[in-house]
C-alpha atoms as a PDB file:
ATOM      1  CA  UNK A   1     -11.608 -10.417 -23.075  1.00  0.00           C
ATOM      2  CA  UNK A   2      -9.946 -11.444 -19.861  1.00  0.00           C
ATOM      3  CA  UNK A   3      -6.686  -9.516 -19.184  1.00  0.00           C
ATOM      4  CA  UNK A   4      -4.169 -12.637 -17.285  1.00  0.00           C
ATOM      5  CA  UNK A   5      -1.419 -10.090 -15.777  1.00  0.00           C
ATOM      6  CA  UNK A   6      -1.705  -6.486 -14.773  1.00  0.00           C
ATOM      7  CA  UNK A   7       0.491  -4.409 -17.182  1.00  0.00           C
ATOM      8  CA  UNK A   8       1.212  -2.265 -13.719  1.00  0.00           C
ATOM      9  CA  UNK A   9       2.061  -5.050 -11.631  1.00  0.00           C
ATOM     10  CA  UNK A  10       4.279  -6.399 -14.828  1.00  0.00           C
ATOM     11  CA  UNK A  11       6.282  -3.067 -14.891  1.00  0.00           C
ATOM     12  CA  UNK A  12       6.933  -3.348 -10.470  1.00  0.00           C
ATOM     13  CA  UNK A  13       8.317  -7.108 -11.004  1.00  0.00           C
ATOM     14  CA  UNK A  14      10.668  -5.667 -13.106  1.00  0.00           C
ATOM     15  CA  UNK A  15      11.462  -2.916 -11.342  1.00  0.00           C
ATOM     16  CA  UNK A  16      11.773  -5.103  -8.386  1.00  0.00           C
ATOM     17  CA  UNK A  17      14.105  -7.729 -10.290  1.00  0.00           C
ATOM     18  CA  UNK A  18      16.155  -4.707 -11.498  1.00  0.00           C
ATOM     19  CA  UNK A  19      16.377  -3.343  -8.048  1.00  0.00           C
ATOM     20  CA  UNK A  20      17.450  -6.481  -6.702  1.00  0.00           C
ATOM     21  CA  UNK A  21      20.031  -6.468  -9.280  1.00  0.00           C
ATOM     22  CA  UNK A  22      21.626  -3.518  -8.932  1.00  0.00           C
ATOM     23  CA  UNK A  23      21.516  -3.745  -5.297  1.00  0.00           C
ATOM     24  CA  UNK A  24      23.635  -7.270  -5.413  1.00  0.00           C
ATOM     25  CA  UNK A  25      26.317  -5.387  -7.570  1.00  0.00           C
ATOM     26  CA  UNK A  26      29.536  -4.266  -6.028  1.00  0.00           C
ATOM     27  CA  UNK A  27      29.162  -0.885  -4.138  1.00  0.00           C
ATOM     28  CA  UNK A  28      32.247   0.101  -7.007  1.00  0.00           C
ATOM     29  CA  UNK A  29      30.821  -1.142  -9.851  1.00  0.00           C
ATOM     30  CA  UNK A  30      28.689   2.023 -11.246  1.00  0.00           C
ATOM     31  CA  UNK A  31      25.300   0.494 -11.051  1.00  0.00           C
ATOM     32  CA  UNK A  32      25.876   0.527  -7.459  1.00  0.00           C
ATOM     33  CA  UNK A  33      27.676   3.952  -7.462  1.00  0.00           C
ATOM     34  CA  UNK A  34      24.455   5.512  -9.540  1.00  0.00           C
ATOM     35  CA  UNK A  35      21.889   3.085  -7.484  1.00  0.00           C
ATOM     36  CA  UNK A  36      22.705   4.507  -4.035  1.00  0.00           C
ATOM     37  CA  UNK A  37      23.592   8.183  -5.843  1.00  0.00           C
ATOM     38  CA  UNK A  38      21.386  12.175  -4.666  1.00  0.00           C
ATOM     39  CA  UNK A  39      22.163  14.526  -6.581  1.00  0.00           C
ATOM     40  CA  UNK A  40      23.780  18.085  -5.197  1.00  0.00           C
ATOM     41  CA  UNK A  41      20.690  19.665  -3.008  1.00  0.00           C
ATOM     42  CA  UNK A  42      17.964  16.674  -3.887  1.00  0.00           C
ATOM     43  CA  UNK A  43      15.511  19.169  -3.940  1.00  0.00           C
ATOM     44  CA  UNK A  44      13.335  18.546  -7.358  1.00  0.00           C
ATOM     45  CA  UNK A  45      11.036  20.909  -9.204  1.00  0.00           C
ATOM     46  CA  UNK A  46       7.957  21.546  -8.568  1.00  0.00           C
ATOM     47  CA  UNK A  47       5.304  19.241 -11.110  1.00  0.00           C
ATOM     48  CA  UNK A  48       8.205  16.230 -11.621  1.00  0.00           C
ATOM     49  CA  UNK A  49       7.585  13.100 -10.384  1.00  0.00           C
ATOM     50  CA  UNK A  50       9.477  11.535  -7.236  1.00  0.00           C
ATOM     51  CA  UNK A  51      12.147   9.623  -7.335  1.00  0.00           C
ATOM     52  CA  UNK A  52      12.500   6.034  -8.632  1.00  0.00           C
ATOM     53  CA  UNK A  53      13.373   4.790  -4.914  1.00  0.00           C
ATOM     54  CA  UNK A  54       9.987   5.420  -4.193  1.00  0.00           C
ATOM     55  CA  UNK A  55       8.039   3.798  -6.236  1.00  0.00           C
ATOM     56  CA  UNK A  56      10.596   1.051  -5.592  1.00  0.00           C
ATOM     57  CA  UNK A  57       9.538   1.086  -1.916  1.00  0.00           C
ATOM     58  CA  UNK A  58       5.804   1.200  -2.733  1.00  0.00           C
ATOM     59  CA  UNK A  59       6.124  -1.852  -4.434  1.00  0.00           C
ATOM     60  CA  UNK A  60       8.301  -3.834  -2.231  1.00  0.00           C
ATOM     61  CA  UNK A  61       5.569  -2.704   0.406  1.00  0.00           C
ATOM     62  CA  UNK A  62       2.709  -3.581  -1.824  1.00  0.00           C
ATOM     63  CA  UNK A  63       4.702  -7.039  -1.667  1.00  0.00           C
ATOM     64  CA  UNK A  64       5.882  -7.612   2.239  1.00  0.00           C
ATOM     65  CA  UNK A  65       9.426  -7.351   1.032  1.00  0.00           C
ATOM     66  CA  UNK A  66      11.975  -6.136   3.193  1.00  0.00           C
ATOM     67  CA  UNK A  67      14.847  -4.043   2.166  1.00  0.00           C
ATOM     68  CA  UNK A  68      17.685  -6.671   2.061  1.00  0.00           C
ATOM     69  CA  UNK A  69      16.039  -9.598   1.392  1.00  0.00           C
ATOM     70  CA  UNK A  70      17.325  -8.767  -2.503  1.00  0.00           C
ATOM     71  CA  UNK A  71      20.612 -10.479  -1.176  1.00  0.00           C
ATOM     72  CA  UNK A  72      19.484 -14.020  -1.606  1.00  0.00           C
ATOM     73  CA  UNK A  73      18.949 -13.848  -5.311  1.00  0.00           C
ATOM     74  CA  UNK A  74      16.614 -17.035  -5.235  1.00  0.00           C
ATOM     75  CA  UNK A  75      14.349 -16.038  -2.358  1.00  0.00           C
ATOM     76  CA  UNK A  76      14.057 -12.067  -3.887  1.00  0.00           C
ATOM     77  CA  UNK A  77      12.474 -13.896  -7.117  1.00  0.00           C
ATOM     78  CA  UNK A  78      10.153 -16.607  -5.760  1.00  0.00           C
ATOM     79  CA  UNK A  79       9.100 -13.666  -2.976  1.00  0.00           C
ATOM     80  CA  UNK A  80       8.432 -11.406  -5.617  1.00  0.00           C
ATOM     81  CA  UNK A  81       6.363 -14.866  -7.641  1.00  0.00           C
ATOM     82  CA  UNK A  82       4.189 -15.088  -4.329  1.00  0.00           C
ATOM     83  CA  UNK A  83       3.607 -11.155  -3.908  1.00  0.00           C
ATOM     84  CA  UNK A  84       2.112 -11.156  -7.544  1.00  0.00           C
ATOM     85  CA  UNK A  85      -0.417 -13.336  -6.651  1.00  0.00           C
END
């Protein structure tokens, strides 16, 4: 049986998609309050995974995208198209 899409890969696009998302919103709109948001001493415990951001930026890496390039809605999904393949 030949697998067509990565189930990985399928959860990054979204995550990328999302990201871009919530990056386009309005800095006061609370998906860009809780987007940009550390909590109180961003120190986490030992054993729990890092945070979202960076798996985020491992995938946008993974991809040649640049943080930013999320602002033209249009080029952020056909870059993200061309990274998959």
């Amino acid at each position: 049986m030949k697998v067509k899409y990565d189930v990985v890969k399928f959860i990054e696009d979204k995550r990328l998609i999302w990201y871009g998302h919530a990056r386009r919103a309005s800095a006061s709109k609370w998906i860009g309050v809780v987007t940009d948001w550390s909590p109180v001493g961003g120190e986490r415990e030992e054993g729990r995974d890092g945070p979202w951001r960076n798996e985020v930026d491992e995938a946008m890496e993974a991809r040649n995208l640049r943080d930013g390039e999320w602002e033209d809605r249009q080029k952020w999904r056909t870059q993200l198209k061309e990274g998959r393949q």
